[in-house]
C-alpha atoms as a PDB file:
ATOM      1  CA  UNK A   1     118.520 117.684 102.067  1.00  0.00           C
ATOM      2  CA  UNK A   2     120.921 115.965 104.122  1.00  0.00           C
ATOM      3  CA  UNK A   3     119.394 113.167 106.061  1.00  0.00           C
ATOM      4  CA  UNK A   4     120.696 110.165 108.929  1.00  0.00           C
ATOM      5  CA  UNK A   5     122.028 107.232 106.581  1.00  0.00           C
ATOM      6  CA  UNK A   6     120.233 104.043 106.816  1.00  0.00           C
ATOM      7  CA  UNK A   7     122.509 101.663 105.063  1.00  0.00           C
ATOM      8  CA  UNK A   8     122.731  98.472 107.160  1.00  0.00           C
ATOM      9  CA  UNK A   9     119.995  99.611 109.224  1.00  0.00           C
ATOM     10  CA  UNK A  10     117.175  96.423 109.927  1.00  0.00           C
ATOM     11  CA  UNK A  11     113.497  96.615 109.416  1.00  0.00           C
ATOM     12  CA  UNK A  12     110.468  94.687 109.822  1.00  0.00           C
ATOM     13  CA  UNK A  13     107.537  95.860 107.709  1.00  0.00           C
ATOM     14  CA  UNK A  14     104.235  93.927 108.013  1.00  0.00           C
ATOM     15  CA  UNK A  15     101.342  94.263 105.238  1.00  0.00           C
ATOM     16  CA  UNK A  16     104.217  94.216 102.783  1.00  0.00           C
ATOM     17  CA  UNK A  17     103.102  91.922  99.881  1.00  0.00           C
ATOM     18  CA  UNK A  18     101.290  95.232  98.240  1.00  0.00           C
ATOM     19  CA  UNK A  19     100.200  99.193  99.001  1.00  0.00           C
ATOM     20  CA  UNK A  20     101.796 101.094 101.221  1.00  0.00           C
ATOM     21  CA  UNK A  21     104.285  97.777 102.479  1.00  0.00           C
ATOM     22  CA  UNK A  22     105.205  96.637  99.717  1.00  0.00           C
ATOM     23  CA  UNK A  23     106.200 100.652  98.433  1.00  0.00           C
ATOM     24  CA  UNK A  24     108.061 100.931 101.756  1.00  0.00           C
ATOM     25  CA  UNK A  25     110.371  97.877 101.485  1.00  0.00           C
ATOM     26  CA  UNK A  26     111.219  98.829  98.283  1.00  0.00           C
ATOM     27  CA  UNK A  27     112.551 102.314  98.965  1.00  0.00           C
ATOM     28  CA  UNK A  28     113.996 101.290 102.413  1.00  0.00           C
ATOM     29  CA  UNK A  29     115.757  98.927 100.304  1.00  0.00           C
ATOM     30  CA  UNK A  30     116.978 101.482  97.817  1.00  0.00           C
ATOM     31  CA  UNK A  31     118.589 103.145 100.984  1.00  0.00           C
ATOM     32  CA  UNK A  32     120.446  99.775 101.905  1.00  0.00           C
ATOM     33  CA  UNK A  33     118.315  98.887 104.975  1.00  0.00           C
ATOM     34  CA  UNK A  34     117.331  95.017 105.211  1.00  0.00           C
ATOM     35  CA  UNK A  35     114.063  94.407 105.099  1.00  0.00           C
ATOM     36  CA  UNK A  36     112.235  91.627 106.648  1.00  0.00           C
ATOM     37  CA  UNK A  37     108.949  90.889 105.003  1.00  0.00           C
ATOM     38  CA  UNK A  38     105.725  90.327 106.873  1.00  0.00           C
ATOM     39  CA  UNK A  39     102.474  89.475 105.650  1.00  0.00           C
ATOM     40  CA  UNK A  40     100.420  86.267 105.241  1.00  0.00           C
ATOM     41  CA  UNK A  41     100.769  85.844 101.417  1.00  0.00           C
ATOM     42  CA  UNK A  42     104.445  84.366 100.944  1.00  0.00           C
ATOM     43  CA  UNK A  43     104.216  84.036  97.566  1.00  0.00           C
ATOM     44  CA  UNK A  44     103.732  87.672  97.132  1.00  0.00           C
ATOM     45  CA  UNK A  45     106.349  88.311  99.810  1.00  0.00           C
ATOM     46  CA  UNK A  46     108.837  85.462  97.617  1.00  0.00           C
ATOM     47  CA  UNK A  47     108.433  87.649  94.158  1.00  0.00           C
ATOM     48  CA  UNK A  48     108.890  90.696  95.826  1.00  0.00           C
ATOM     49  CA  UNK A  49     112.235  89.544  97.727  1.00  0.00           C
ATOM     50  CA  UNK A  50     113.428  88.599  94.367  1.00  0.00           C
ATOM     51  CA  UNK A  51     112.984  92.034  92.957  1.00  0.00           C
ATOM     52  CA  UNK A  52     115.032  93.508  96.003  1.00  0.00           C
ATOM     53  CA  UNK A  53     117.345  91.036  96.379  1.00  0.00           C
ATOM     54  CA  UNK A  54     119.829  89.842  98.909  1.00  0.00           C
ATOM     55  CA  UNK A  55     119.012  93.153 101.547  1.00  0.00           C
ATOM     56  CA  UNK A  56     115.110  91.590 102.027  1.00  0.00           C
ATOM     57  CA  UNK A  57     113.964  88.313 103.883  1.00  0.00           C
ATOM     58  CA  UNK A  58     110.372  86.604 103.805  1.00  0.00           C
ATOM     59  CA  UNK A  59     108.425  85.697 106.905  1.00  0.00           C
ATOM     60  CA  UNK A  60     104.859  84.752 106.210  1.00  0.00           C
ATOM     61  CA  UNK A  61     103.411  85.844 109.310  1.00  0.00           C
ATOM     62  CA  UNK A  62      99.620  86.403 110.587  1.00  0.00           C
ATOM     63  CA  UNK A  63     100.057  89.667 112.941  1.00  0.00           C
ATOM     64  CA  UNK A  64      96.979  88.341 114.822  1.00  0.00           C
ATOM     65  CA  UNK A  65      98.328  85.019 115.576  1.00  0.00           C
ATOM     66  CA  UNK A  66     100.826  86.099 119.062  1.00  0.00           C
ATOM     67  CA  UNK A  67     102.586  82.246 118.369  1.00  0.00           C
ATOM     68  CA  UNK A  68     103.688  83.174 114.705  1.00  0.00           C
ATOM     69  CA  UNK A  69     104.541  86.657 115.813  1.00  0.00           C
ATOM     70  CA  UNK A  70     107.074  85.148 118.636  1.00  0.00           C
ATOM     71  CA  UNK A  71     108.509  83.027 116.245  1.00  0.00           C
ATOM     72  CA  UNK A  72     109.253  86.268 113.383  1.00  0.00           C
ATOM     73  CA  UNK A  73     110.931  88.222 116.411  1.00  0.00           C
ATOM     74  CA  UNK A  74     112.878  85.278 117.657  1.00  0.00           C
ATOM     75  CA  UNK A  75     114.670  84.357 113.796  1.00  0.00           C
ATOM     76  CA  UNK A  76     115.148  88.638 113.553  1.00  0.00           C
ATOM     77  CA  UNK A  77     117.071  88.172 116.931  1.00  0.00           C
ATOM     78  CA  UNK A  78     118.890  85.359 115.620  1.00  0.00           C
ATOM     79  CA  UNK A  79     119.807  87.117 112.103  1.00  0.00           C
ATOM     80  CA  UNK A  80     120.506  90.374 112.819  1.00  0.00           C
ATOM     81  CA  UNK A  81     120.922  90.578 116.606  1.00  0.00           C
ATOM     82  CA  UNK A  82     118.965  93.503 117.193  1.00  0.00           C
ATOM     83  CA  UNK A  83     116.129  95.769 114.454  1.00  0.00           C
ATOM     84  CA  UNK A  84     116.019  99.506 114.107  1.00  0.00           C
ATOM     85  CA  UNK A  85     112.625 100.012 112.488  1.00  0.00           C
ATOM     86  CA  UNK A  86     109.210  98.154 113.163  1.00  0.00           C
ATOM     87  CA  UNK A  87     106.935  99.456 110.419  1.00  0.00           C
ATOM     88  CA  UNK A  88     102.809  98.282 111.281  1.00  0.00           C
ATOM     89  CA  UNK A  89     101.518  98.345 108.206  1.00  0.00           C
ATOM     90  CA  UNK A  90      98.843  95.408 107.999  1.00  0.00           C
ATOM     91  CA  UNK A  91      95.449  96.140 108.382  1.00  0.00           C
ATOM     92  CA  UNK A  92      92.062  95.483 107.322  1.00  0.00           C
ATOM     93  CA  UNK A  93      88.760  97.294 107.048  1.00  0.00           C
ATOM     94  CA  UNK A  94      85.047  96.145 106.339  1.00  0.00           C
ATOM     95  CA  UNK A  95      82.702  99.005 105.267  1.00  0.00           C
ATOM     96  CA  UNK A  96      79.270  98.074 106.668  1.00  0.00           C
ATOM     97  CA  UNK A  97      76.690  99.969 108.896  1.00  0.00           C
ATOM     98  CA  UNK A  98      77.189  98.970 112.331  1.00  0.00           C
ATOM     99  CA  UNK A  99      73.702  97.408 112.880  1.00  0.00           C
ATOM    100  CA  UNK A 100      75.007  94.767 109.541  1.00  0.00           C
ATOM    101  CA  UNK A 101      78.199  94.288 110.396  1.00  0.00           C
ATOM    102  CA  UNK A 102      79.419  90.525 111.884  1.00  0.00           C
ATOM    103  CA  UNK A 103      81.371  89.394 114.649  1.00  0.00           C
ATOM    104  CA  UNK A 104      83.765  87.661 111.969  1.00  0.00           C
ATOM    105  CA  UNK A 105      84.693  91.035 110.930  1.00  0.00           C
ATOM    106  CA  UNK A 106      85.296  92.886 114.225  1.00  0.00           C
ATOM    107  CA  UNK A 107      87.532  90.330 114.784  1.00  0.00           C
ATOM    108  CA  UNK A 108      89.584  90.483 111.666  1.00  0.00           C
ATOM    109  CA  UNK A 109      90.200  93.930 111.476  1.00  0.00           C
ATOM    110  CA  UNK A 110      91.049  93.899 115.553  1.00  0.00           C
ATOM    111  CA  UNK A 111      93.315  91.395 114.644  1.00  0.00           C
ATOM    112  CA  UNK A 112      95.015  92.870 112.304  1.00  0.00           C
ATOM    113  CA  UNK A 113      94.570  96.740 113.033  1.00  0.00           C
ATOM    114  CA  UNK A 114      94.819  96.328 116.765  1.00  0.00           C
ATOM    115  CA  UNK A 115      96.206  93.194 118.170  1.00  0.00           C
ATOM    116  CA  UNK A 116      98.875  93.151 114.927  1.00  0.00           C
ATOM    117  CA  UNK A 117     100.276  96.318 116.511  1.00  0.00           C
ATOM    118  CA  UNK A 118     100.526  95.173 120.090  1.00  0.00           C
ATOM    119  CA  UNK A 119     101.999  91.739 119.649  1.00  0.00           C
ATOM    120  CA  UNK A 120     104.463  93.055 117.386  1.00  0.00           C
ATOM    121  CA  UNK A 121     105.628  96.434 119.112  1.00  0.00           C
ATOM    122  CA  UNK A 122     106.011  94.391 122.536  1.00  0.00           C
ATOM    123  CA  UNK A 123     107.846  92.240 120.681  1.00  0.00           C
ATOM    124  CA  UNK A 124     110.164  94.759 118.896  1.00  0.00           C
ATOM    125  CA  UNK A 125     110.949  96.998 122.057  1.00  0.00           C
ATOM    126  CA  UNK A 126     113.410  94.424 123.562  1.00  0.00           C
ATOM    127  CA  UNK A 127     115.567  94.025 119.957  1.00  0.00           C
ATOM    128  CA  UNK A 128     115.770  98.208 119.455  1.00  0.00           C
ATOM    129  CA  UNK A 129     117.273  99.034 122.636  1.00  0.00           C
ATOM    130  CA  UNK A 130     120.579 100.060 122.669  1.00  0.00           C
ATOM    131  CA  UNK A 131     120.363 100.970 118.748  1.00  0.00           C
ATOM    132  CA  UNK A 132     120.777 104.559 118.275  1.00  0.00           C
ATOM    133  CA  UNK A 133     117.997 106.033 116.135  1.00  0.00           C
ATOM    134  CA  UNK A 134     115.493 102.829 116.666  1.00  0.00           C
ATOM    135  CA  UNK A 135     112.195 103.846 115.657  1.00  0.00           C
ATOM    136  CA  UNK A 136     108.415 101.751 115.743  1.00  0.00           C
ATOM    137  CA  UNK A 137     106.417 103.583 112.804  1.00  0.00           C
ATOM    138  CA  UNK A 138     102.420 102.439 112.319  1.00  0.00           C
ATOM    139  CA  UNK A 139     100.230 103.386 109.865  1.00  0.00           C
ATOM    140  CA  UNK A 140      96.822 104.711 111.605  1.00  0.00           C
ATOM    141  CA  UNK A 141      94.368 106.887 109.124  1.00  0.00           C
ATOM    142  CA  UNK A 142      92.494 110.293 109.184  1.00  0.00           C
ATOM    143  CA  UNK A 143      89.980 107.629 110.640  1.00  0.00           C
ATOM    144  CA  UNK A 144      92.109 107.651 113.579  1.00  0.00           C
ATOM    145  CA  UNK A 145      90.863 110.905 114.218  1.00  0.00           C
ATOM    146  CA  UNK A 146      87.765 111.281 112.565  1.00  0.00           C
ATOM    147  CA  UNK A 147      84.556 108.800 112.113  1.00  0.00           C
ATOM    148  CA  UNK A 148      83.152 107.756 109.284  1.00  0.00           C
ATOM    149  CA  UNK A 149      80.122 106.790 108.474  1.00  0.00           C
ATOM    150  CA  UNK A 150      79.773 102.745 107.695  1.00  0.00           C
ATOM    151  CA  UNK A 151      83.790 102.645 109.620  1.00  0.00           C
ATOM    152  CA  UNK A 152      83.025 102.109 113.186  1.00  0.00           C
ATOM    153  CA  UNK A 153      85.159  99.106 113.840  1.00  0.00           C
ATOM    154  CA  UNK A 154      87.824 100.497 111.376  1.00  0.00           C
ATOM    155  CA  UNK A 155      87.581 103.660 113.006  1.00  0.00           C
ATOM    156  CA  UNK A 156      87.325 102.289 116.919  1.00  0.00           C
ATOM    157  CA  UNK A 157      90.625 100.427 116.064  1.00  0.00           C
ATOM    158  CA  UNK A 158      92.633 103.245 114.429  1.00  0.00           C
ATOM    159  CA  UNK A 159      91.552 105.537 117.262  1.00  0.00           C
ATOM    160  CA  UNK A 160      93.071 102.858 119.648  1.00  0.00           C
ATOM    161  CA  UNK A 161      96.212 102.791 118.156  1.00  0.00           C
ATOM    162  CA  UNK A 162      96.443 107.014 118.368  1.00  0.00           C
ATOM    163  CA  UNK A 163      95.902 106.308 121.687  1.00  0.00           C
ATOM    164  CA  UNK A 164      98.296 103.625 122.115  1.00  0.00           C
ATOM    165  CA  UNK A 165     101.089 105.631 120.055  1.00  0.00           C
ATOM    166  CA  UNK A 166     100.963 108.695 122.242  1.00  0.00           C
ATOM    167  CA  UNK A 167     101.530 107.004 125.562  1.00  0.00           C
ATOM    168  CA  UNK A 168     104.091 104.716 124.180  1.00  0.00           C
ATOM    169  CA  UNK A 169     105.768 107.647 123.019  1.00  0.00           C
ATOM    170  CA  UNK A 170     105.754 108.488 126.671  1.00  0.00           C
ATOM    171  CA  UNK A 171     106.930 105.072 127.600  1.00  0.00           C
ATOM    172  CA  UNK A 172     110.186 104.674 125.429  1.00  0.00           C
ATOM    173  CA  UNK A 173     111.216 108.435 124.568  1.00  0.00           C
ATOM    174  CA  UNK A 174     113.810 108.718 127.694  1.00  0.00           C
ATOM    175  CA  UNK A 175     114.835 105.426 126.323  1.00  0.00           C
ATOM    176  CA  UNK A 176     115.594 107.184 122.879  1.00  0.00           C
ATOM    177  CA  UNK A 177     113.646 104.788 121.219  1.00  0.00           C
ATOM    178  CA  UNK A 178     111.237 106.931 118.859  1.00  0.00           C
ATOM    179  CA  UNK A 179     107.780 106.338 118.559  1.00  0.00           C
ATOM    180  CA  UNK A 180     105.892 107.821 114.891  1.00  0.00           C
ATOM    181  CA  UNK A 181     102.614 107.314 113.538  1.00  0.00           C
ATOM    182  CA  UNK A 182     101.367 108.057 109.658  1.00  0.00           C
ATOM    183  CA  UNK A 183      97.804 108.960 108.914  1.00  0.00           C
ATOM    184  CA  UNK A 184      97.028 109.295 105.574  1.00  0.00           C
ATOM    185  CA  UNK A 185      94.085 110.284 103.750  1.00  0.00           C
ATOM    186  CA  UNK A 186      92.437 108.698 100.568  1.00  0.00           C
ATOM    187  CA  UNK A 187      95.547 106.281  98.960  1.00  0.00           C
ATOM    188  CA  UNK A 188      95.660 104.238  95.934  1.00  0.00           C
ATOM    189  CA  UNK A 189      95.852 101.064  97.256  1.00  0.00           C
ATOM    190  CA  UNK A 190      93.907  97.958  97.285  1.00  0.00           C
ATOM    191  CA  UNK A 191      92.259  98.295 100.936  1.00  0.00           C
ATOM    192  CA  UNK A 192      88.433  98.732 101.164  1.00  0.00           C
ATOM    193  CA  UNK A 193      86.823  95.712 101.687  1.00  0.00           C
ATOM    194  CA  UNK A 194      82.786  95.010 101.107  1.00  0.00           C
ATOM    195  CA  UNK A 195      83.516  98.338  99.056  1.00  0.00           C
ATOM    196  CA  UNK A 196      82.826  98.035  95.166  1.00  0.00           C
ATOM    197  CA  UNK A 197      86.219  98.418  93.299  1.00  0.00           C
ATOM    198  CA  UNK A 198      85.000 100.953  90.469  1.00  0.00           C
ATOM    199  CA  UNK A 199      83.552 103.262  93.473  1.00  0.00           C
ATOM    200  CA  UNK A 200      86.322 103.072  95.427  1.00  0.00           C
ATOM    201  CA  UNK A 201      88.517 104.111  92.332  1.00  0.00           C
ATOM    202  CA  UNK A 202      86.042 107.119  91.331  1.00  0.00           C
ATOM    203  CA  UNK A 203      86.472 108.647  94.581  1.00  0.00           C
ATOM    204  CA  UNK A 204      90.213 108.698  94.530  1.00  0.00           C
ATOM    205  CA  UNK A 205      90.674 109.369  91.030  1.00  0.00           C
ATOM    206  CA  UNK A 206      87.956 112.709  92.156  1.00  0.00           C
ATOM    207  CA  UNK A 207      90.214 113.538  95.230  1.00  0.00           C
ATOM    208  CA  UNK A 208      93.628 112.991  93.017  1.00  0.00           C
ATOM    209  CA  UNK A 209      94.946 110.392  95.995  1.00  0.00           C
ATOM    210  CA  UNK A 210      98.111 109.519  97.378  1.00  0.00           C
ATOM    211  CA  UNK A 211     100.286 107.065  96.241  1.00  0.00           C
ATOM    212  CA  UNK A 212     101.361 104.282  98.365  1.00  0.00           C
ATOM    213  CA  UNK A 213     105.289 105.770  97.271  1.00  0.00           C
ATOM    214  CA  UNK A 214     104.311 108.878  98.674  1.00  0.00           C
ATOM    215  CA  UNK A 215     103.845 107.200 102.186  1.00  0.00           C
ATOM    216  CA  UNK A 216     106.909 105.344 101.872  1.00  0.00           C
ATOM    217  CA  UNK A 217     108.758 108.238 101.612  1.00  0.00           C
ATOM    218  CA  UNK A 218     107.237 109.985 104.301  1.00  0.00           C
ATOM    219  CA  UNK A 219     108.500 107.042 106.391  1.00  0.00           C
ATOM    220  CA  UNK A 220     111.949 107.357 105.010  1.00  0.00           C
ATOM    221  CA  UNK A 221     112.000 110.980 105.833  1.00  0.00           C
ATOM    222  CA  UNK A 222     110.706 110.312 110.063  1.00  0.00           C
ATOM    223  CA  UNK A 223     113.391 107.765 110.148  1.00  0.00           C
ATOM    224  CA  UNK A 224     116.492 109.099 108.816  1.00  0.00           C
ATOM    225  CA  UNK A 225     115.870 112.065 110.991  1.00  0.00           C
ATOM    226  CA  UNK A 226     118.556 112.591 113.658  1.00  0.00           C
ATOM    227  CA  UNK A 227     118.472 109.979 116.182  1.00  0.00           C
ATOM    228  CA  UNK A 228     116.806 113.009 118.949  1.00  0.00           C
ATOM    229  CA  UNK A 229     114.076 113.899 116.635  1.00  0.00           C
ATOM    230  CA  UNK A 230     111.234 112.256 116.575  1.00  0.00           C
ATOM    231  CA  UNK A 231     108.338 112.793 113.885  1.00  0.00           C
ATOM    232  CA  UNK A 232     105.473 112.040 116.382  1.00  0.00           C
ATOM    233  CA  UNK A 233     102.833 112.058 113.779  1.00  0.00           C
ATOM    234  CA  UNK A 234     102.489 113.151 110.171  1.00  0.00           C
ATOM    235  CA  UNK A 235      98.431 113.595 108.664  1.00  0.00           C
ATOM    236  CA  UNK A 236      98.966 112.928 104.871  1.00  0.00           C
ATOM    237  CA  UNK A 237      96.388 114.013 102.665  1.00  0.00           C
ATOM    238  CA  UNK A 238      96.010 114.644  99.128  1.00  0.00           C
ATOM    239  CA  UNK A 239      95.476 118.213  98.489  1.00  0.00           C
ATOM    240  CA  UNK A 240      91.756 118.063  97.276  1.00  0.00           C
ATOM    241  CA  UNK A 241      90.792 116.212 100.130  1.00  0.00           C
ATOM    242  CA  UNK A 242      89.231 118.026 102.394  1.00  0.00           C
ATOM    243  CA  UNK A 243      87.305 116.394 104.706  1.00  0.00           C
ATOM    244  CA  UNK A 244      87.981 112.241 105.968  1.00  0.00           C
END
């Protein structure tokens, strides 16, 4: 298959200390793109820019906080002049009924899932025009378009950004800046939180999940598509799953 190059390309992936990020960076990498780092753990970040080497950068960066955002935006301005790839890849999630659920975790996983996506695509727009090919990828969920049970502020948020993704599509398409969203299904990663580990792994060791490489490459495939096609939106589910 003969796909767009990406060598020299520049990308910003946040959530990339582990899962799905951390896969992506790595085989963006492979591909010669440099990769700029994102997530709050920089020691994580620091290890995994030695592994890749001279094509990645760390920026420790809370997606919820607008100030730190600015500041990641402003240094890829100053480095590379311009990006060609946002990735939104942070996010959180607290299983809980509604009715037990706190106000300290609607407003982490808004942070993260929500706000992370709108401080750093408003950001990004200004840097990828004029660069043929740009793209802004997020990672929603099939809980972007179905509910779940003991989800509801996971699931309000990742609806939110569906909705957000399909009119921003509208925004910056006659721009020829592409706009793609990934929603996978059950992944082997470590998101769940208030979730038991061994229950989380017995469901997706039933369902035979996704890897977080499998996303990754998914990714890799939307953007090194020909700069006038755009892969809107790509549902990734392991085969035995069958419902969210």
């Amino acid at each position: 298959m003969e796909l767009t190059p990406l060598k020299d390309k520049v990308a910003v992936i946040t959530g990339a200390s582990s899962g799905i990020g951390r896969a992506a960076a790595r085989q963006l990498a492979a591909e010669g793109v440099h990769v700029v780092l994102v997530a709050r753990s920089a020691d994580k970040l620091a290890a995994l820019a030695e592994e890749l080497g001279d094509r990645a950068t760390v920026h420790a960066t809370d997606v919820g906080d607008r100030i730190a955002v600015q500041d990641l935006f402003e240094s890829v301005k100053a480095r590379f002049g311009g990006l060609d790839l946002l990735f939104n890849n942070a996010g959180v999630g607290y299983s809980n009924p509604f009715e037990k659920s706190t106000q300290d975790e609607w407003k982490q996983t808004i942070d993260a899932n929500l706000y992370g996506v709108l401080h750093c695509t408003q950001l990004a727009i200004p840097l990828m025009r004029g660069r043929e090919g740009a793209m802004i990828s997020s990672v929603s969920s099939v809980g972007g378009r179905y509910g779940l049970a003991g989800w509801s502020v996971y699931n309000a948020t990742k609806f939110a950004v569906v909705g957000f993704h399909d009119a921003l599509r509208k925004e910056l398409g006659p721009e020829g800046i592409r706009v793609s969203l990934i929603e996978p299904g059950a992944v082997y990663t470590q998101w769940g939180y208030n979730v038991p580990e061994e229950k989380m792994k017995a469901r997706r060791d039933d369902l035979e999940a996704l890897e977080a490489e499998d996303i990754g490459r998914a990714l890799v495939y939307a953007f090194a598509q020909p700069r006038n096609v755009n892969v809107q939106e790509m549902l990734i589910m392991p085969t035995r799953q069958t419902t969210p």
